[in-house]
PDB file of N, CA and C in Angstrom:
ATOM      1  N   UNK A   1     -12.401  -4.692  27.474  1.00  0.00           N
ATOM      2  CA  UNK A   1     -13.561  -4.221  28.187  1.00  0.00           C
ATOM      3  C   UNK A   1     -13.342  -2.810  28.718  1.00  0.00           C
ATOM      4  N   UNK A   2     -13.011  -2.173  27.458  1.00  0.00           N
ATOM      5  CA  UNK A   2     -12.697  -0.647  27.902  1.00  0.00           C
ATOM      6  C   UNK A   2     -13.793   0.228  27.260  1.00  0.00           C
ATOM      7  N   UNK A   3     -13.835   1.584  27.720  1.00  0.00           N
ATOM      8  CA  UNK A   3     -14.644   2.464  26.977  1.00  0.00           C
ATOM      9  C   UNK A   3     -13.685   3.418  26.960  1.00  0.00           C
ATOM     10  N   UNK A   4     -12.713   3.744  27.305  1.00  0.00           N
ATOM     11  CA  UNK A   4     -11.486   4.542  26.573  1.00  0.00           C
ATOM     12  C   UNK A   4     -10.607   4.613  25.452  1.00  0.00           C
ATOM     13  N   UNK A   5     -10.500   2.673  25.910  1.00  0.00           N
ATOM     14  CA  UNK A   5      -8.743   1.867  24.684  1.00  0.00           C
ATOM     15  C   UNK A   5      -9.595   0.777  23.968  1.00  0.00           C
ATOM     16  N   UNK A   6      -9.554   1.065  22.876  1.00  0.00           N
ATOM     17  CA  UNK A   6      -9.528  -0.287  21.697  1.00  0.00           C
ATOM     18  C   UNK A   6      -8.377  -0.891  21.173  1.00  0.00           C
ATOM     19  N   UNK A   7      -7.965  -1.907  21.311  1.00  0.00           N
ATOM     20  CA  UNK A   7      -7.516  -2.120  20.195  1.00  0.00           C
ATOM     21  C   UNK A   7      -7.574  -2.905  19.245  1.00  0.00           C
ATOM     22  N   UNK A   8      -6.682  -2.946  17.831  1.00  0.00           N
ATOM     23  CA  UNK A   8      -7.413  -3.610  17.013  1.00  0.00           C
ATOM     24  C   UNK A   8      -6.156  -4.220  15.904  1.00  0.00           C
ATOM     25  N   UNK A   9      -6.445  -4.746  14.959  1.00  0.00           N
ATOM     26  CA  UNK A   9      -5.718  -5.525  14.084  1.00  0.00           C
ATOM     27  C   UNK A   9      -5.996  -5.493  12.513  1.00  0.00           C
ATOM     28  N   UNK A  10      -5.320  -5.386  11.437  1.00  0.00           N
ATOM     29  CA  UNK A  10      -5.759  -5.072  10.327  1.00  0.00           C
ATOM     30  C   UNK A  10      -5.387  -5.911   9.489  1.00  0.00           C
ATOM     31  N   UNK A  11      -5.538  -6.078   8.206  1.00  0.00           N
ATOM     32  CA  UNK A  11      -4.859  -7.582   7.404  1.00  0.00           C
ATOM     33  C   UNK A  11      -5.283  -6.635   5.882  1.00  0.00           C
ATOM     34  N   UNK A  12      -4.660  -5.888   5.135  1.00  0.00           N
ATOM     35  CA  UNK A  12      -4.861  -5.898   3.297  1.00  0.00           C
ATOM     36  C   UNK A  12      -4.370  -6.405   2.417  1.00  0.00           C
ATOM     37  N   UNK A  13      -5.159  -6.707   0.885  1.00  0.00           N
ATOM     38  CA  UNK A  13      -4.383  -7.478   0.402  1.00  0.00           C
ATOM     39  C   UNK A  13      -5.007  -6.338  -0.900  1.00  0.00           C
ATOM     40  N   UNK A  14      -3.747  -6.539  -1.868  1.00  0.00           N
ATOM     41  CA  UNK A  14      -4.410  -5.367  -3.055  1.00  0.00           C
ATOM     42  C   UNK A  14      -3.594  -5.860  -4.175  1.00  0.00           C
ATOM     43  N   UNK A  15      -4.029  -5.657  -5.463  1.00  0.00           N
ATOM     44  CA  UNK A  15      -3.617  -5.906  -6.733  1.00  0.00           C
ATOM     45  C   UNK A  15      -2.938  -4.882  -7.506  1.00  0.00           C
ATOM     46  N   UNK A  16      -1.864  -4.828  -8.030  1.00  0.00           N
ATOM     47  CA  UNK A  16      -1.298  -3.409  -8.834  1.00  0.00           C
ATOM     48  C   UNK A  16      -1.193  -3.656  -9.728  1.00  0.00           C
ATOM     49  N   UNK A  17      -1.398  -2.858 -11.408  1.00  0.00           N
ATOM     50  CA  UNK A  17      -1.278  -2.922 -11.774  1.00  0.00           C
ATOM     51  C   UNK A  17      -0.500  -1.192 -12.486  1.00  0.00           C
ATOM     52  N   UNK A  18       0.807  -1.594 -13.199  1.00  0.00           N
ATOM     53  CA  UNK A  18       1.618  -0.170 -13.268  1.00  0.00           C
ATOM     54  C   UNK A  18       1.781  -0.117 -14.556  1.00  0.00           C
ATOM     55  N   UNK A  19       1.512   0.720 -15.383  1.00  0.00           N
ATOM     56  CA  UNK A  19       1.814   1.470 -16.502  1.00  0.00           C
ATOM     57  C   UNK A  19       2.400   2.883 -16.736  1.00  0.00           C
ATOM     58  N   UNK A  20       3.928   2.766 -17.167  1.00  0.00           N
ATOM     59  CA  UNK A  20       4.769   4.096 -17.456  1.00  0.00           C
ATOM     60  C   UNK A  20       4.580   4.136 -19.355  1.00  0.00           C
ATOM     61  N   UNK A  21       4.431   5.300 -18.796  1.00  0.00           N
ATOM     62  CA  UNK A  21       4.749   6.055 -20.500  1.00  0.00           C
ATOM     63  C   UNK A  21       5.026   6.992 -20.872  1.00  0.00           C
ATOM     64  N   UNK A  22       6.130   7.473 -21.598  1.00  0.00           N
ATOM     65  CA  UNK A  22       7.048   8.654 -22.089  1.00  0.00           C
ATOM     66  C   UNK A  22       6.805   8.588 -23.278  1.00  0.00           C
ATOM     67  N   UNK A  23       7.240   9.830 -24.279  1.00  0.00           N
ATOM     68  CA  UNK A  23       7.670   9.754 -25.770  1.00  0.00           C
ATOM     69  C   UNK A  23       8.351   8.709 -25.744  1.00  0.00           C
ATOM     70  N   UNK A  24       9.222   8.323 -25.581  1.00  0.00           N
ATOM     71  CA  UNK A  24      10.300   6.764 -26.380  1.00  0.00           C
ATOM     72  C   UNK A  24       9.973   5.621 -25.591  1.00  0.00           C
ATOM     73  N   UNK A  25       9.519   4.951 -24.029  1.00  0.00           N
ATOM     74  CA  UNK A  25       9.184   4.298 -23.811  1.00  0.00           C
ATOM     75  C   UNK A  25       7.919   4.115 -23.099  1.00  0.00           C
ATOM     76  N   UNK A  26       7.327   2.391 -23.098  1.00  0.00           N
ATOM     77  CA  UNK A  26       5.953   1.987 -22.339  1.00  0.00           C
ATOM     78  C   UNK A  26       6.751   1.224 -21.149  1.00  0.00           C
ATOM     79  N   UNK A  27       6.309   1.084 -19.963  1.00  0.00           N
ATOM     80  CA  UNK A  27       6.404  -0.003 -18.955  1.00  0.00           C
ATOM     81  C   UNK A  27       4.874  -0.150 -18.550  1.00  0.00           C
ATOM     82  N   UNK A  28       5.005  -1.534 -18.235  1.00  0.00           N
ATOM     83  CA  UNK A  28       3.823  -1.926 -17.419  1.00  0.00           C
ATOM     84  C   UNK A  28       4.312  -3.083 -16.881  1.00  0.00           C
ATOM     85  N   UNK A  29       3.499  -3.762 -15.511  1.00  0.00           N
ATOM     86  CA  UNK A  29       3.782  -4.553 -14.863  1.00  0.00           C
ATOM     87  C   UNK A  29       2.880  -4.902 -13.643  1.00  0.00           C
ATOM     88  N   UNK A  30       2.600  -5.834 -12.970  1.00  0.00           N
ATOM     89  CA  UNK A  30       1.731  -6.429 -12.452  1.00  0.00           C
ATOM     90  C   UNK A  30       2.295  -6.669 -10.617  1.00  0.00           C
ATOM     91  N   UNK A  31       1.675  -6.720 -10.002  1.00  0.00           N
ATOM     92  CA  UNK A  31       1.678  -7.695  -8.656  1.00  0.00           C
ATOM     93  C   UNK A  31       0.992  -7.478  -7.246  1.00  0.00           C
ATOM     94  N   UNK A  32       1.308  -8.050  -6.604  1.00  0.00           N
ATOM     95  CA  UNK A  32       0.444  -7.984  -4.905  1.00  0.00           C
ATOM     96  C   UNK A  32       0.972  -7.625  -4.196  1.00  0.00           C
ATOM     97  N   UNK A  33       0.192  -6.639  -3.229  1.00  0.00           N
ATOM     98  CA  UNK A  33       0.512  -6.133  -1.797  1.00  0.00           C
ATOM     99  C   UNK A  33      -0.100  -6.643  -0.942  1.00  0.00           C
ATOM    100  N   UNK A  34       0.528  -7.187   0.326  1.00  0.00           N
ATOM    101  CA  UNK A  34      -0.219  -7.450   1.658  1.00  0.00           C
ATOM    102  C   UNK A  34       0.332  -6.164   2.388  1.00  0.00           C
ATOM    103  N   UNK A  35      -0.619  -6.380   3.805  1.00  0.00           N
ATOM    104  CA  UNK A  35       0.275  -5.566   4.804  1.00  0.00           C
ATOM    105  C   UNK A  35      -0.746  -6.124   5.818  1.00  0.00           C
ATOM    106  N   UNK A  36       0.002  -5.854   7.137  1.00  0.00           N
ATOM    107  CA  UNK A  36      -0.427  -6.571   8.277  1.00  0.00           C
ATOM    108  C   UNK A  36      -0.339  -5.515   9.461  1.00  0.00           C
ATOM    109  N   UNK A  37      -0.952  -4.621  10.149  1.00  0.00           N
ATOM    110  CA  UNK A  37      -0.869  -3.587  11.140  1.00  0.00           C
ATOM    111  C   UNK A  37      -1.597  -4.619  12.673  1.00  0.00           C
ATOM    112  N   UNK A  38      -1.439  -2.570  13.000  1.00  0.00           N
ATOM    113  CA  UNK A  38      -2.224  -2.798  14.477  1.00  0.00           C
ATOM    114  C   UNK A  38      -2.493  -1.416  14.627  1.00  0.00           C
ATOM    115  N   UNK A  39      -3.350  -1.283  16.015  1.00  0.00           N
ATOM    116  CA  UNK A  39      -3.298  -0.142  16.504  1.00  0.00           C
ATOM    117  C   UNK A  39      -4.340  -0.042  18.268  1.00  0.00           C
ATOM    118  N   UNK A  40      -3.790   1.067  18.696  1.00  0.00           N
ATOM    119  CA  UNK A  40      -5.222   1.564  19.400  1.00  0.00           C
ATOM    120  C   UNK A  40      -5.625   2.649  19.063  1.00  0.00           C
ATOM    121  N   UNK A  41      -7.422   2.629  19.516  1.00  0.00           N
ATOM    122  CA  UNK A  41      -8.322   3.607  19.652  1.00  0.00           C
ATOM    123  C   UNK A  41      -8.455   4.133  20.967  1.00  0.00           C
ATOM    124  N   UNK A  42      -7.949   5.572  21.174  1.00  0.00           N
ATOM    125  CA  UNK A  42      -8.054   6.460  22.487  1.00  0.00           C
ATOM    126  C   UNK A  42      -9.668   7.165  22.124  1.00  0.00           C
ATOM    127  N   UNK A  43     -10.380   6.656  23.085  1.00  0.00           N
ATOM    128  CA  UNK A  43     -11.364   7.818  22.953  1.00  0.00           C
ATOM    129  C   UNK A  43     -11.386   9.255  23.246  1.00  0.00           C
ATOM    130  N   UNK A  44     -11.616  10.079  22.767  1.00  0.00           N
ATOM    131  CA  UNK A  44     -11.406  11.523  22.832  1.00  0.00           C
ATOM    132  C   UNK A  44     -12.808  12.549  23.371  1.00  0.00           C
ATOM    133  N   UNK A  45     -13.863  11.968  22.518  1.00  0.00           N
ATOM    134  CA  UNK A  45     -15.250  12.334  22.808  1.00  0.00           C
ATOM    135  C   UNK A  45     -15.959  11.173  22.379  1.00  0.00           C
ATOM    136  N   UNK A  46     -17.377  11.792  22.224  1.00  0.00           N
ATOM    137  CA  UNK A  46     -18.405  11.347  21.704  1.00  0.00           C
ATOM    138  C   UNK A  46     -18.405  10.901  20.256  1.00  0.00           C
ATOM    139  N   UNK A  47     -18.057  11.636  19.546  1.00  0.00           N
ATOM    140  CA  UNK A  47     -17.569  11.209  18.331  1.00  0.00           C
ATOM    141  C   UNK A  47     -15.967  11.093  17.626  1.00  0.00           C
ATOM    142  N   UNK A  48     -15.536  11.341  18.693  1.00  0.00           N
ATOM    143  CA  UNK A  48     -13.888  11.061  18.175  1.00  0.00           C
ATOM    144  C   UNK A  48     -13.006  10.519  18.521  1.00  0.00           C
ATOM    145  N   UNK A  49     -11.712   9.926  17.673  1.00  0.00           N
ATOM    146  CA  UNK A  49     -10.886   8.539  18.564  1.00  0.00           C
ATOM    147  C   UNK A  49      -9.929   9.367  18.226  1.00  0.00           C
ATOM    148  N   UNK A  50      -8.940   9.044  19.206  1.00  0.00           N
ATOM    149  CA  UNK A  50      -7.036   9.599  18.669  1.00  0.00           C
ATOM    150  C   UNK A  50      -6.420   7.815  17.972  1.00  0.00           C
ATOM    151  N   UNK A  51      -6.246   7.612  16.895  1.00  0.00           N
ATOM    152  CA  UNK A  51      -6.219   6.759  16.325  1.00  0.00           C
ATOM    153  C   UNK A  51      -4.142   6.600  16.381  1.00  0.00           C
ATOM    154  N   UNK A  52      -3.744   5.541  17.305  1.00  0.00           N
ATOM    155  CA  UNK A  52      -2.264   5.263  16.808  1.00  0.00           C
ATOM    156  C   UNK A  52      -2.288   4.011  16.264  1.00  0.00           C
ATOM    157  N   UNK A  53      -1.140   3.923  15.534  1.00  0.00           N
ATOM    158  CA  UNK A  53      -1.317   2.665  14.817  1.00  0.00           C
ATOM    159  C   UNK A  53       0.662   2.534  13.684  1.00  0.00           C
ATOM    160  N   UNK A  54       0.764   1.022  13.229  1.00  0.00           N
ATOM    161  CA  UNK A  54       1.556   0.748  12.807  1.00  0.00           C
ATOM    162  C   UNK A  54       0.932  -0.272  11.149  1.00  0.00           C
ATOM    163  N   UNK A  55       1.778  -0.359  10.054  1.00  0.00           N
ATOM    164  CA  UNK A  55       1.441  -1.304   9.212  1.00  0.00           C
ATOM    165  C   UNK A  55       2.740  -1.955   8.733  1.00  0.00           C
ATOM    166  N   UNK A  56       2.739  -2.451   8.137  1.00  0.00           N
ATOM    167  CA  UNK A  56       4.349  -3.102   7.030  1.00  0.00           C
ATOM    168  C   UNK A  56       3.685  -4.025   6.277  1.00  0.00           C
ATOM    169  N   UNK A  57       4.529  -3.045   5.194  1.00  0.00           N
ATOM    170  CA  UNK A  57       3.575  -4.145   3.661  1.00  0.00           C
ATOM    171  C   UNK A  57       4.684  -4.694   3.301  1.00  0.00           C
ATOM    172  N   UNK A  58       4.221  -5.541   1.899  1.00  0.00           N
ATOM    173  CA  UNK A  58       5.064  -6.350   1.223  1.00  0.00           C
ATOM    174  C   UNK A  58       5.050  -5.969  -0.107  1.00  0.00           C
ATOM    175  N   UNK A  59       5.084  -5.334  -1.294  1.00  0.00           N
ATOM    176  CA  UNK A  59       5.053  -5.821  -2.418  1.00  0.00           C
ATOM    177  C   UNK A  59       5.686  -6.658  -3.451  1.00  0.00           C
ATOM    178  N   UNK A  60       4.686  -7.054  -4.175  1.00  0.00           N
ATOM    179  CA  UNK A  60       5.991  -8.119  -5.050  1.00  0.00           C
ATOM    180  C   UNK A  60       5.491  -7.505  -6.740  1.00  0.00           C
ATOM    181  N   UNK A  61       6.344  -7.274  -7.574  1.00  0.00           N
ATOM    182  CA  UNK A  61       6.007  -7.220  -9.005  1.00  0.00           C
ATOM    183  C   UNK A  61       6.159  -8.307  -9.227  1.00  0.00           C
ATOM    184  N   UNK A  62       5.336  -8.762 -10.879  1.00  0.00           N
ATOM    185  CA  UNK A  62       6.042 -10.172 -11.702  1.00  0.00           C
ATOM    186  C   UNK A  62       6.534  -9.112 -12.483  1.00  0.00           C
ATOM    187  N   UNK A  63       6.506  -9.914 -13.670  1.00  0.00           N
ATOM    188  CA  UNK A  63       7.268  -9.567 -15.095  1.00  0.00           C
ATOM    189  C   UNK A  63       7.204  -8.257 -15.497  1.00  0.00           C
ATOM    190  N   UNK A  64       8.320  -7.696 -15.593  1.00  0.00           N
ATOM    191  CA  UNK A  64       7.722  -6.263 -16.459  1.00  0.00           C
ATOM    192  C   UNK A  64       8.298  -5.811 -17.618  1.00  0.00           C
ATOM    193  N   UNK A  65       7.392  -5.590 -18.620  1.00  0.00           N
ATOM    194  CA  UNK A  65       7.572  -5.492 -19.903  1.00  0.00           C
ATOM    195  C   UNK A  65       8.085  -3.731 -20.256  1.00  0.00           C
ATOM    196  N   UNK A  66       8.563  -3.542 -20.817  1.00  0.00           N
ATOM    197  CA  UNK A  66       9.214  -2.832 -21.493  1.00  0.00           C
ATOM    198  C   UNK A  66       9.109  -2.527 -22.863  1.00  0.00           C
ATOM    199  N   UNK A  67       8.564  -1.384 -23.641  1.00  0.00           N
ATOM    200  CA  UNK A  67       8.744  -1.483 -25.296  1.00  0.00           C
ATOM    201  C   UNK A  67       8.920  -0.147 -24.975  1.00  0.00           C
ATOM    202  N   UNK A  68      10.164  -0.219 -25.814  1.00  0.00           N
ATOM    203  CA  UNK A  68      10.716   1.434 -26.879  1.00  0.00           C
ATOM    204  C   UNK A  68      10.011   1.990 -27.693  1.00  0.00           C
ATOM    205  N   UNK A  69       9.537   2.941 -28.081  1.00  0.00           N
ATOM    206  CA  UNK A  69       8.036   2.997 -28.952  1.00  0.00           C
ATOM    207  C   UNK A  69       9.038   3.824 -29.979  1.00  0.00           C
ATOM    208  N   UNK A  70      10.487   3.715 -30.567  1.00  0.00           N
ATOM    209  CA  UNK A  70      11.039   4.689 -31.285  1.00  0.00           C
ATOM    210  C   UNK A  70      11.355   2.829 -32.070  1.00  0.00           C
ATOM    211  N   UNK A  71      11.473   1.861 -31.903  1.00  0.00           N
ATOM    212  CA  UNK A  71      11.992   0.885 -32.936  1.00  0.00           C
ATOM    213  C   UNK A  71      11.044   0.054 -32.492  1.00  0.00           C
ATOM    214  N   UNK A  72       9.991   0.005 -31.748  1.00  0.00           N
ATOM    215  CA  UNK A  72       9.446  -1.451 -31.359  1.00  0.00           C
ATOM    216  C   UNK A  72       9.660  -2.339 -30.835  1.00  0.00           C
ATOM    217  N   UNK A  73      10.606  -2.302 -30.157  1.00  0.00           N
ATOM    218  CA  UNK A  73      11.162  -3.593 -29.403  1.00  0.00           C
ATOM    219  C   UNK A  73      10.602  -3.795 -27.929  1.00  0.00           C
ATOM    220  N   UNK A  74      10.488  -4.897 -27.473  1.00  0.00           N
ATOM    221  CA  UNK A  74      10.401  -4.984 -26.143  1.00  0.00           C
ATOM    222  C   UNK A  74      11.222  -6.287 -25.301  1.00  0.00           C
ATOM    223  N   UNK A  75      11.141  -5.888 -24.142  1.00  0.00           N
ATOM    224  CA  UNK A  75      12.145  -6.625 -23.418  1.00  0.00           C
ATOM    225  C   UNK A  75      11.486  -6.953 -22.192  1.00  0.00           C
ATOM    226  N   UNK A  76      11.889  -7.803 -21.383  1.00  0.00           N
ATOM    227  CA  UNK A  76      10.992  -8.611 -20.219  1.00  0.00           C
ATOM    228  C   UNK A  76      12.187  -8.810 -18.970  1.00  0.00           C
ATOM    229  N   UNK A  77      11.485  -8.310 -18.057  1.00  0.00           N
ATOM    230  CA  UNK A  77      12.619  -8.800 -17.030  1.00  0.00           C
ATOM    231  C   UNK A  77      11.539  -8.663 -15.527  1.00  0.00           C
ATOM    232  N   UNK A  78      12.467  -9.165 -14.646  1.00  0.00           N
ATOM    233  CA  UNK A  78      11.858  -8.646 -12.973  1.00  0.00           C
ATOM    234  C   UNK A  78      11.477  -7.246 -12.622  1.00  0.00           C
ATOM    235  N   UNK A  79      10.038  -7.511 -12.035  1.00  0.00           N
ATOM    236  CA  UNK A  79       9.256  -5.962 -11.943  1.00  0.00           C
ATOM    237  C   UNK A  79      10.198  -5.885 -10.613  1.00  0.00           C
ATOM    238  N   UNK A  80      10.476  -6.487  -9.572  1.00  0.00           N
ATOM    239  CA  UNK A  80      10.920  -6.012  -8.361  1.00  0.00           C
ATOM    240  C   UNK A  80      10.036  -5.698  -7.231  1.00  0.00           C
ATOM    241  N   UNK A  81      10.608  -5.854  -6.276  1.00  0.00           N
ATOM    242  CA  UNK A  81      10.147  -6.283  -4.954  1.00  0.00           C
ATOM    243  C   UNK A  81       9.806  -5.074  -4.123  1.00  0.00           C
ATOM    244  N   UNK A  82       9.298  -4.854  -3.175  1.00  0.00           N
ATOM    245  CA  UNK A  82       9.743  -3.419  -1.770  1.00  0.00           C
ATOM    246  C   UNK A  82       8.668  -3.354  -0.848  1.00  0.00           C
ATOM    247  N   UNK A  83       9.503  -3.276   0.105  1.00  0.00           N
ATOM    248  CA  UNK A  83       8.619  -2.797   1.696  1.00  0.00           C
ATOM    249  C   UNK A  83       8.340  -1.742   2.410  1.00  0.00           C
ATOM    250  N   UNK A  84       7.120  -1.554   2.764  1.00  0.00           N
ATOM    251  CA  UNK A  84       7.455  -0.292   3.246  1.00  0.00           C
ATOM    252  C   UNK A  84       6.812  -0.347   5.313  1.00  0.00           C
ATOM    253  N   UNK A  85       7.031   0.401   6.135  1.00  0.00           N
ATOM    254  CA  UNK A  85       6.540   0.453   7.503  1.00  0.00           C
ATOM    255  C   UNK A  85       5.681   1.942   7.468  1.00  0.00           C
ATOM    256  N   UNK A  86       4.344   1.587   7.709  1.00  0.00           N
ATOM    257  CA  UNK A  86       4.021   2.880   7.846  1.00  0.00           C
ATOM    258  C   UNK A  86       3.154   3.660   9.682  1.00  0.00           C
ATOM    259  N   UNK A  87       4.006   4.395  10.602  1.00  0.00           N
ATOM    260  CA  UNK A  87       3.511   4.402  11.993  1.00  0.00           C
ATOM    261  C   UNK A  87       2.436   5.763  11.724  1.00  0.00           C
ATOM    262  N   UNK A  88       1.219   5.519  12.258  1.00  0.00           N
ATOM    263  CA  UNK A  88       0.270   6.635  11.884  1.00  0.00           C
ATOM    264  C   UNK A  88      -0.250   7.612  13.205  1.00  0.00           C
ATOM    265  N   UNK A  89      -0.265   8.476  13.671  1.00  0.00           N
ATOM    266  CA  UNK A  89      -0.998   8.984  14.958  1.00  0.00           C
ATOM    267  C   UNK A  89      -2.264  10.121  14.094  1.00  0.00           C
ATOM    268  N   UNK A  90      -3.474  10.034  14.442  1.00  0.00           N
ATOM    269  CA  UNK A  90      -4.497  10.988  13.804  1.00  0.00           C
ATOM    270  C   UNK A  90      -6.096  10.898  14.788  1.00  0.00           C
ATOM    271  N   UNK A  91      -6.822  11.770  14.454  1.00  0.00           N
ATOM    272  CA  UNK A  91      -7.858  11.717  14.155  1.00  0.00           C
ATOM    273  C   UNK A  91      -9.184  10.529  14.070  1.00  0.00           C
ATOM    274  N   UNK A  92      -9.751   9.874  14.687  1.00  0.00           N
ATOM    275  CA  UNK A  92     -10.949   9.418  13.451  1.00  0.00           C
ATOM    276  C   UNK A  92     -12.481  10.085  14.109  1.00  0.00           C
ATOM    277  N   UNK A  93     -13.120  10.851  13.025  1.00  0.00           N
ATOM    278  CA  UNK A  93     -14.328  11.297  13.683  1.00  0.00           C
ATOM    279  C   UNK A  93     -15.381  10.609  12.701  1.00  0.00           C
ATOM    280  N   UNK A  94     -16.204  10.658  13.996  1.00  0.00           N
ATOM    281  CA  UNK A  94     -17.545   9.544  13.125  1.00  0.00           C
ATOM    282  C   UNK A  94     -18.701  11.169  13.199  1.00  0.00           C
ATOM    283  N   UNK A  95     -19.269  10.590  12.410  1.00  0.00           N
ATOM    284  CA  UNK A  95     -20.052  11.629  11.200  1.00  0.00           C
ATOM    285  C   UNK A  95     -21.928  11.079  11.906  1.00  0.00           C
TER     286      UNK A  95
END
């Protein structure tokens, strides 16, 4: 019950899909990201917030394929995993 401080809570969920390609090889590979934040809204003016905030995602690859495009072959293994934390301080102006 402020008109200064918001704060607030965020939840994404997103689909990847990755394709590498060079002269001699293709990769591609598949998987999901969540991430789960927070933040507050400082009011600044009339139309503007000082926006701080935190996130930490998850990603996961499945399978990722592999072909040599010099003999044709391909090979299959774990796309691999990674996290990242991201802390944000900015801006938000409404239009």
């Amino acid at each position: 019950n402020s008109n200064t401080v918001a704060p607030y809570v965020s939840n994404r969920l997103s689909y990847l899909k990755q394709n590498i390609s060079d002269p001699q090889f293709t990769v591609t590979s598949s998987g999901f990201t969540g991430n789960v934040g927070g933040g507050l809204l400082f009011r600044v003016g009339p139309r503007m917030n000082l926006d701080t905030g935190a996130s930490y995602g998850y990603t996961h690859f499945g399978t990722r394929t592999l072909t040599d495009k010099t003999n044709g072959t391909t090979t299959t293994g774990p796309g691999g995993n990674g996290a990242g934390l991201v802390v944000r301080v900015g801006l938000a102006l409404g239009i």
